[in-house]
Protein backbone atom coordinates (compact mmCIF):
# COMPACT_ATOMS: atom_id res chain seq x y z
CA UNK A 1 35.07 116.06 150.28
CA UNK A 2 35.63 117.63 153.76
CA UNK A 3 32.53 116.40 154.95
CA UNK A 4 33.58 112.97 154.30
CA UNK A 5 37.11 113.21 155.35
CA UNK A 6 35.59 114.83 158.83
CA UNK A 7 33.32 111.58 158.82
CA UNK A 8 35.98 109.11 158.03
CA UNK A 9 38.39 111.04 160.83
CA UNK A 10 35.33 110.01 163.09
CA UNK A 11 34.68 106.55 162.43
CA UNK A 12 38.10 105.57 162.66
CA UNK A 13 38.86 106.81 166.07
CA UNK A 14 35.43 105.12 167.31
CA UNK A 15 36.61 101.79 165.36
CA UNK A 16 39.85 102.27 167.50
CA UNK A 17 38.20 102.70 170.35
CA UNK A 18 36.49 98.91 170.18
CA UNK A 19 40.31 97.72 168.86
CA UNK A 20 41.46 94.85 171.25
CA UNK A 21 44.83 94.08 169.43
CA UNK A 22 47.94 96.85 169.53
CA UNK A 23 49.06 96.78 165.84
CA UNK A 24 45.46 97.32 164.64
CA UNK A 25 45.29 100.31 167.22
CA UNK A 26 48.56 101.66 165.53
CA UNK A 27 46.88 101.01 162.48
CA UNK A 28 43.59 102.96 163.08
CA UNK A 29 45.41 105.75 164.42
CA UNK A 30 48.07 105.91 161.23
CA UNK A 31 44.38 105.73 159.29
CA UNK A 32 42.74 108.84 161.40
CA UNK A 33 46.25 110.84 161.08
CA UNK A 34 46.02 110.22 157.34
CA UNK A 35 42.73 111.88 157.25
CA UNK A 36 43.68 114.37 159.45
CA UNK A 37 46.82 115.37 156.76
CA UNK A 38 44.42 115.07 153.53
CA UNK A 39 41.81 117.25 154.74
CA UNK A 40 44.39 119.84 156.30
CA UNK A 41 45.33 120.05 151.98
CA UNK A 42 41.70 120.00 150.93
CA UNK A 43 41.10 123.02 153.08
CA UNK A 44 44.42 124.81 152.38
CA UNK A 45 43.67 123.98 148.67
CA UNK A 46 40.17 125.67 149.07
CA UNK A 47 41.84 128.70 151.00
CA UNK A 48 45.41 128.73 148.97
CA UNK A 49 46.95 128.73 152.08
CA UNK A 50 50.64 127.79 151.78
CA UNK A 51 51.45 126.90 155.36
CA UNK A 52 48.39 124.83 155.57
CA UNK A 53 49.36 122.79 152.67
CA UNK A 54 52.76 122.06 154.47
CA UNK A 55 51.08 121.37 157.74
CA UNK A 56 49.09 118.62 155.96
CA UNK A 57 52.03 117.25 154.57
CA UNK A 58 54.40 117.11 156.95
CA UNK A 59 51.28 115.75 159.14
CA UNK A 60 50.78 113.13 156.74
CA UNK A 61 54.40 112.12 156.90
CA UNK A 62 55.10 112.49 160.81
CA UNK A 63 51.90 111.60 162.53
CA UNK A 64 50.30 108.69 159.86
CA UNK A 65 53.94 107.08 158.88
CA UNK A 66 56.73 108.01 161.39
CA UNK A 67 55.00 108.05 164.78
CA UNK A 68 52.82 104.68 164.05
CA UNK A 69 56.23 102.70 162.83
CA UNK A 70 58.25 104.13 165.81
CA UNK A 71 55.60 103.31 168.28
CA UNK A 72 56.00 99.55 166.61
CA UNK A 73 59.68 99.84 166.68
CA UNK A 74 59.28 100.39 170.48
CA UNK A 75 56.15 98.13 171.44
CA UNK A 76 58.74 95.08 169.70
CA UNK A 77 62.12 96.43 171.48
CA UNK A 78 60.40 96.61 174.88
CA UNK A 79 57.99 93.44 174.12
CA UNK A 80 54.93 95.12 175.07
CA UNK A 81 51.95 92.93 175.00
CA UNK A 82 49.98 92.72 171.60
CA UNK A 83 46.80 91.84 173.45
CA UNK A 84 45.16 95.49 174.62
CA UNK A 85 41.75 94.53 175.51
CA UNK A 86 39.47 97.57 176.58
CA UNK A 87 38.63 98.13 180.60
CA UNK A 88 35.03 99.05 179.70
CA UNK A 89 32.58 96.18 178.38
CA UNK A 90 31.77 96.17 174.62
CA UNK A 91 28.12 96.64 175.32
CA UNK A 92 28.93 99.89 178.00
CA UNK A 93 30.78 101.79 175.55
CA UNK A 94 28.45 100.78 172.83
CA UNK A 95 25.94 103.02 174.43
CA UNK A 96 28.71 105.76 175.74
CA UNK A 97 29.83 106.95 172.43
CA UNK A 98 26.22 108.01 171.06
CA UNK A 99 26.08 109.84 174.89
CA UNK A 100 29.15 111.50 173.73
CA UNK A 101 28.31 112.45 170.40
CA UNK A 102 25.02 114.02 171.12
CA UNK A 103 25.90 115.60 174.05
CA UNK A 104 29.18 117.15 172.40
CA UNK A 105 26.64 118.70 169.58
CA UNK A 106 24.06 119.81 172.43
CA UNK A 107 27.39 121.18 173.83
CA UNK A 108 28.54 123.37 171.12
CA UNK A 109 24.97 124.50 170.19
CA UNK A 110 25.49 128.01 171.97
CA UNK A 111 29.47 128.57 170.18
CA UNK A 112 27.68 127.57 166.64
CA UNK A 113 27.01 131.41 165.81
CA UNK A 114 30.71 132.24 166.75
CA UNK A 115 32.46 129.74 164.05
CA UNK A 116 33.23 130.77 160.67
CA UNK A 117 32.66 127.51 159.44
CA UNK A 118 30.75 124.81 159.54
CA UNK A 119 29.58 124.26 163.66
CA UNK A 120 28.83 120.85 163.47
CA UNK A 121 32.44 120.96 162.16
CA UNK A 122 33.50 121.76 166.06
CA UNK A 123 30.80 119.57 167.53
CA UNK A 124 32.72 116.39 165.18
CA UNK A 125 36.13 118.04 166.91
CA UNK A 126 35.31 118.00 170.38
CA UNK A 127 33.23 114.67 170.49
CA UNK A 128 36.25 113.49 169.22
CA UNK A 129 38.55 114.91 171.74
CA UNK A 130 36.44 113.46 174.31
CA UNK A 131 36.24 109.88 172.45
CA UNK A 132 40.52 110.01 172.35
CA UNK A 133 40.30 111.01 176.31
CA UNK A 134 37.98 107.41 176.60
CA UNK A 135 40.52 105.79 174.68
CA UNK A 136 42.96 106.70 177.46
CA UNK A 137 40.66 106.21 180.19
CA UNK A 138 39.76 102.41 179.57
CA UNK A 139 43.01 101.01 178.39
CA UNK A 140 45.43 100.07 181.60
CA UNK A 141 48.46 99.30 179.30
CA UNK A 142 50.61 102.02 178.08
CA UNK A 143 50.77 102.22 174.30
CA UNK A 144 46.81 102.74 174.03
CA UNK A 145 47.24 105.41 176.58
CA UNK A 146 49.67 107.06 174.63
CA UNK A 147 47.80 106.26 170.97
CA UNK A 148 44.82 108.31 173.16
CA UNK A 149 47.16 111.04 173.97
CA UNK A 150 48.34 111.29 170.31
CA UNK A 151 44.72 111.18 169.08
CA UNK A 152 43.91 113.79 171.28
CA UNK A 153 46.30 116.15 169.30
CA UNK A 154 44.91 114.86 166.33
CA UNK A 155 41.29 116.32 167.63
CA UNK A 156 42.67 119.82 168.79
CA UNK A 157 44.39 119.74 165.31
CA UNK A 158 40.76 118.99 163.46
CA UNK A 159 39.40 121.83 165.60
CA UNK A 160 41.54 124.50 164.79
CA UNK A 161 41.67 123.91 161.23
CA UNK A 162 37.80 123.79 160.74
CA UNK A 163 36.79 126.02 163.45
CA UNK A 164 38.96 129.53 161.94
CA UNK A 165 39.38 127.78 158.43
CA UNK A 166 43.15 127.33 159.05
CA UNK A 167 45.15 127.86 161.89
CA UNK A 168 48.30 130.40 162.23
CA UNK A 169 52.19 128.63 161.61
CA UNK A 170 53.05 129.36 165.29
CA UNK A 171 49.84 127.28 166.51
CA UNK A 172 51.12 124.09 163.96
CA UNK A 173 54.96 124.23 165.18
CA UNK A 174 53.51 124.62 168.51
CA UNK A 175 51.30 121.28 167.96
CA UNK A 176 54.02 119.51 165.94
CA UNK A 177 57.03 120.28 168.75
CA UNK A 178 54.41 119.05 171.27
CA UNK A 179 54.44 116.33 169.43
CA UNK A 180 58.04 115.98 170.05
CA UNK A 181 58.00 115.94 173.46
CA UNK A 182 55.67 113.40 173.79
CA UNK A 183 57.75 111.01 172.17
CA UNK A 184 60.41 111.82 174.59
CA UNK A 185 57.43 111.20 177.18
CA UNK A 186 56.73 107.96 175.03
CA UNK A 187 59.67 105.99 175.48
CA UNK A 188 60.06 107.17 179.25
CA UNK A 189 57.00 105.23 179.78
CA UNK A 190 58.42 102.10 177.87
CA UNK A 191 61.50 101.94 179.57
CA UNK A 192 59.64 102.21 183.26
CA UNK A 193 56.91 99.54 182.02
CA UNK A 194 59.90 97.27 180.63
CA UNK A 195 61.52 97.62 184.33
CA UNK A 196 58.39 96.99 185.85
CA UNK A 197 58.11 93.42 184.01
């Protein structure tokens, strides 16, 4: 089950990454979140870890529902455009993301003896921290920017929890009140791009 939720959590931040229109973006990103939450309860099911259980809920219900209807909330209120067509050709990143994703598992080769759990487990978490960083990289409009940023919490999250088999309660609140503050960040960007137009 973890190994498919891990694979899932993959494939939906590469389909996001060849996403052209905003709401689909929004949607692949409420998709990876929800992934994200379930296999945060798998594990702290495995482990009977209380606080991980929470985490997974209260990721479920913040990151895949609340942040993905907020940021449509917002893209409507500030009529951002629904067209978000990618700054790197189809057939360029085509051939990036394999670059990535072997190059990622070459990279964490050398850490595999120091992981408790599965490595290719933190090879899956950084390719995928590197993917959200393209994400942000070859959009020029702000809401795929920030849908990058966000997935890029989502791939320190998947690291921690399958790299030490469940992270401490200081490290979630710490993740989940940075969360916070980039939705403060969020609508400051909004409100400049609405004055720009």
């Amino acid at each position: 089950m973890v190994d498919f939720l891990i694979g899932l959590f993959l494939a939906t931040l590469i389909t996001a990454l060849f996403t052209s229109r905003l709401y689909r973006l929004l949607f692949w990103y409420s998709l990876n979140s929800l992934t994200l939450g379930l296999l945060a309860l798998v594990i702290g099911a495995r482990l009977d870890d209380r606080a991980m259980l929470m985490t997974g809920g209260v990721t479920i219900a913040l990151k895949a529902l609340a942040i993905p209807y907020v940021l449509k909330v917002l893209s409507r209120r500030f009529g951002l455009s629904r067209q978000t067509p990618p700054g790197i050709k189809t057939q360029y990143a085509i051939m990036l993301v394999p670059a990535i994703l072997v190059f990622t598992f070459y990279l964490a080769e050398p850490i595999s003896h120091m992981v408790q759990g599965n490595a290719n487990y933190v090879a899956i978490s950084i390719s995928s921290l590197f993917l959200s960083l393209l994400l942000m990289i070859e959009h020029r409009n702000v809401a795929p920017k920030i849908v990058g940023f966000l997935s890029m919490e989502n791939a320190l999250f998947l690291l921690g929890t399958t790299a030490t088999r469940g992270m401490p309660m200081l490290v979630e609140l710490g993740i989940f009140f940075d969360l916070l503050m980039a939705i403060v960040v969020i609508n400051l960007l909004l409100y400049r791009e609405e004055a720009e137009l």
